[in-house]
C-alpha atoms as a PDB file:
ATOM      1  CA  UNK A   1      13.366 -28.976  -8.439  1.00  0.00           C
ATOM      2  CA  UNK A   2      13.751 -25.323  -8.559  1.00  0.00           C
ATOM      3  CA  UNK A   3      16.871 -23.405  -9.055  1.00  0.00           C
ATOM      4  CA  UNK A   4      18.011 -21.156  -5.663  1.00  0.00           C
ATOM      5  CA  UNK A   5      17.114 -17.652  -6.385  1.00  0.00           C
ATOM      6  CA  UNK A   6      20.719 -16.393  -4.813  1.00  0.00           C
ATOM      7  CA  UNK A   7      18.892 -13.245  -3.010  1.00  0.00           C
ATOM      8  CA  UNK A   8      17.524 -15.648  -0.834  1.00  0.00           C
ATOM      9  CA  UNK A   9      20.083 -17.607  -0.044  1.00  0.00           C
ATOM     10  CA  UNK A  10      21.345 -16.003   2.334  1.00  0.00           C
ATOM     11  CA  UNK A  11      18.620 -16.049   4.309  1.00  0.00           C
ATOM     12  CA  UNK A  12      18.776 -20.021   4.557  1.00  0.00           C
ATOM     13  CA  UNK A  13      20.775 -21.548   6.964  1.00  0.00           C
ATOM     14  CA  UNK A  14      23.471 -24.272   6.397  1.00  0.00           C
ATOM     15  CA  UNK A  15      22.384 -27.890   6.580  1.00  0.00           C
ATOM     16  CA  UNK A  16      25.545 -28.255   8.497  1.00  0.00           C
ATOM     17  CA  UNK A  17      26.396 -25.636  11.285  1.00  0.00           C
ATOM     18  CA  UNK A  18      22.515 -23.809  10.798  1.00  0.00           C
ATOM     19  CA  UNK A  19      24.581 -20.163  10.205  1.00  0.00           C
ATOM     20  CA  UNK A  20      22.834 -18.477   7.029  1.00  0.00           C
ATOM     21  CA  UNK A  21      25.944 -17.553   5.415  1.00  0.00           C
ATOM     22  CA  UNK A  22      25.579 -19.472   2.786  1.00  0.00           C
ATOM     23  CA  UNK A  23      26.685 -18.052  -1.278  1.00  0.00           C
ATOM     24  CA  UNK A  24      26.858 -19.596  -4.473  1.00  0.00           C
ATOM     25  CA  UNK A  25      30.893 -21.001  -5.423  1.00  0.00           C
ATOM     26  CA  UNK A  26      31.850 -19.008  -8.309  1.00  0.00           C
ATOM     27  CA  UNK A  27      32.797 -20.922 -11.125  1.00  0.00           C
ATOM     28  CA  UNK A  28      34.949 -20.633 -14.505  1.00  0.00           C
ATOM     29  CA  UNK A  29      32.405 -19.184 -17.196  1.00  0.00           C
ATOM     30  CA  UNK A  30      30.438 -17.712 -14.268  1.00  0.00           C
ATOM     31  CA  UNK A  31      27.226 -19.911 -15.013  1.00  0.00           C
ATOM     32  CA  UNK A  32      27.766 -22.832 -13.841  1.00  0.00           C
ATOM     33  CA  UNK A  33      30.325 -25.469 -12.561  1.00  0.00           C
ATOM     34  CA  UNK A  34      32.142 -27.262 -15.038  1.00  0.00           C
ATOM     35  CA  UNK A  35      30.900 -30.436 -15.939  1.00  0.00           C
ATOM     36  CA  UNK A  36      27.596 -29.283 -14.114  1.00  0.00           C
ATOM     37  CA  UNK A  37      24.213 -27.664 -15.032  1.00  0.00           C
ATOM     38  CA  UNK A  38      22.802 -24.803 -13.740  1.00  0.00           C
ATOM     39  CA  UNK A  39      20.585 -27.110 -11.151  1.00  0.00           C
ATOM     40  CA  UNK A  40      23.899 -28.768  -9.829  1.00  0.00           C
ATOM     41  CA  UNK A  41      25.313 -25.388  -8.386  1.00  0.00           C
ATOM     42  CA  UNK A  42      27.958 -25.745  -5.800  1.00  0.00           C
ATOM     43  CA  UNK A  43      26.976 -23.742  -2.664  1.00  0.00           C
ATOM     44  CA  UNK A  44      29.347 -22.846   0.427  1.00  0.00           C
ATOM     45  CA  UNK A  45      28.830 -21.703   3.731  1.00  0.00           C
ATOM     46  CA  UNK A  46      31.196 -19.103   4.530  1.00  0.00           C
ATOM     47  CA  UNK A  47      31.191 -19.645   8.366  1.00  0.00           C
ATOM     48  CA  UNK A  48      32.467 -23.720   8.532  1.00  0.00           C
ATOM     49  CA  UNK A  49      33.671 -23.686   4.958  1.00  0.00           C
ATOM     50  CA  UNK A  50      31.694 -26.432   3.721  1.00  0.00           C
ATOM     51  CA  UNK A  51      30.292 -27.390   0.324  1.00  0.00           C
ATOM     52  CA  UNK A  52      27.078 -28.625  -0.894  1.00  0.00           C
ATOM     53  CA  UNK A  53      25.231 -28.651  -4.466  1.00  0.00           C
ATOM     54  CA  UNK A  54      22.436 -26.990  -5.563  1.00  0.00           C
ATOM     55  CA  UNK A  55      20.320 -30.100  -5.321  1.00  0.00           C
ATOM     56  CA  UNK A  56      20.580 -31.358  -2.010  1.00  0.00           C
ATOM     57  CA  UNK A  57      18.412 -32.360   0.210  1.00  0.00           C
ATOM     58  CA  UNK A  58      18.422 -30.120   3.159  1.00  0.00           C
ATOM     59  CA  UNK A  59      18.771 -27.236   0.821  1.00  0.00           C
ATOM     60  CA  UNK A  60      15.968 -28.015  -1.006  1.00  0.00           C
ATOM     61  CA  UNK A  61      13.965 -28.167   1.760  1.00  0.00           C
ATOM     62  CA  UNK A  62      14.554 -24.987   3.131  1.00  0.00           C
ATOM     63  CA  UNK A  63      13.948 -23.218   0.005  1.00  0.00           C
ATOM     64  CA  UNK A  64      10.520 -25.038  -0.886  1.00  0.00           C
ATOM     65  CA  UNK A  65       9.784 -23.678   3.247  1.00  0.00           C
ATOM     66  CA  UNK A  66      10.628 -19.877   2.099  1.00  0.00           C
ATOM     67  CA  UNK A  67       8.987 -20.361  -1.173  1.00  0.00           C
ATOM     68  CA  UNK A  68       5.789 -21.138   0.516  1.00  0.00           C
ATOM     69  CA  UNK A  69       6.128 -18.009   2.901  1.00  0.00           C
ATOM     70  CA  UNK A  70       7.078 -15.495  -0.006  1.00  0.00           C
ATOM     71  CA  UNK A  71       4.372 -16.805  -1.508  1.00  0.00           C
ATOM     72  CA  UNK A  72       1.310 -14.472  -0.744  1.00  0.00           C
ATOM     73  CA  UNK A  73      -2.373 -16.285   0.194  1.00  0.00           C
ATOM     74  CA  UNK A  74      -4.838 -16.502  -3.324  1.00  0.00           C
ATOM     75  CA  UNK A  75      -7.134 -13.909  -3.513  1.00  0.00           C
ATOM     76  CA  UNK A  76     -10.842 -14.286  -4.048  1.00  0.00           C
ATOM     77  CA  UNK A  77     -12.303 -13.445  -7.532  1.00  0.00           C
ATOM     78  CA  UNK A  78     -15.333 -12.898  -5.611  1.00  0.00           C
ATOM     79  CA  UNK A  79     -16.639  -9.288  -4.988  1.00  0.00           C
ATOM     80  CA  UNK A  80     -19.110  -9.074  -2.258  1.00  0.00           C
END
């Protein structure tokens, strides 16, 4: 699992009422929340208030979705 990059966060949409406000929930040291890792991120959607972590399911899907599109097409080694 990758980690969220949080510049594209917002432009994923919340597994629960599909608005993309979604932001990271700040936490004490400003890292990460306590007793978590930096994988297990808490993540709110500003619109219905709700809270998910980093890792779930949804969220993960939508990011590996927008990784593939930022991701450009390989280019050939090949000169012709």
């Amino acid at each position: 699992m990758e980690p969220i990059a949080k510049k594209h966060l917002k432009k994923m949409a919340c597994p629960k009422c599909g608005k993309a406000k979604l932001r990271f929930e700040h936490s004490a040291d400003g890292v990460a929340p306590e007793g978590g890792t930096a994988t297990e991120r808490d993540i709110r959607c500003d619109a219905c208030k709700s809270e998910f972590l980093e890792n779930n399911d949804a969220l993960q899907t939508q990011w590996q979705k927008l990784l593939a599109e930022l991701t450009p097409a390989p280019i050939s080694g090949q000169r012709y």
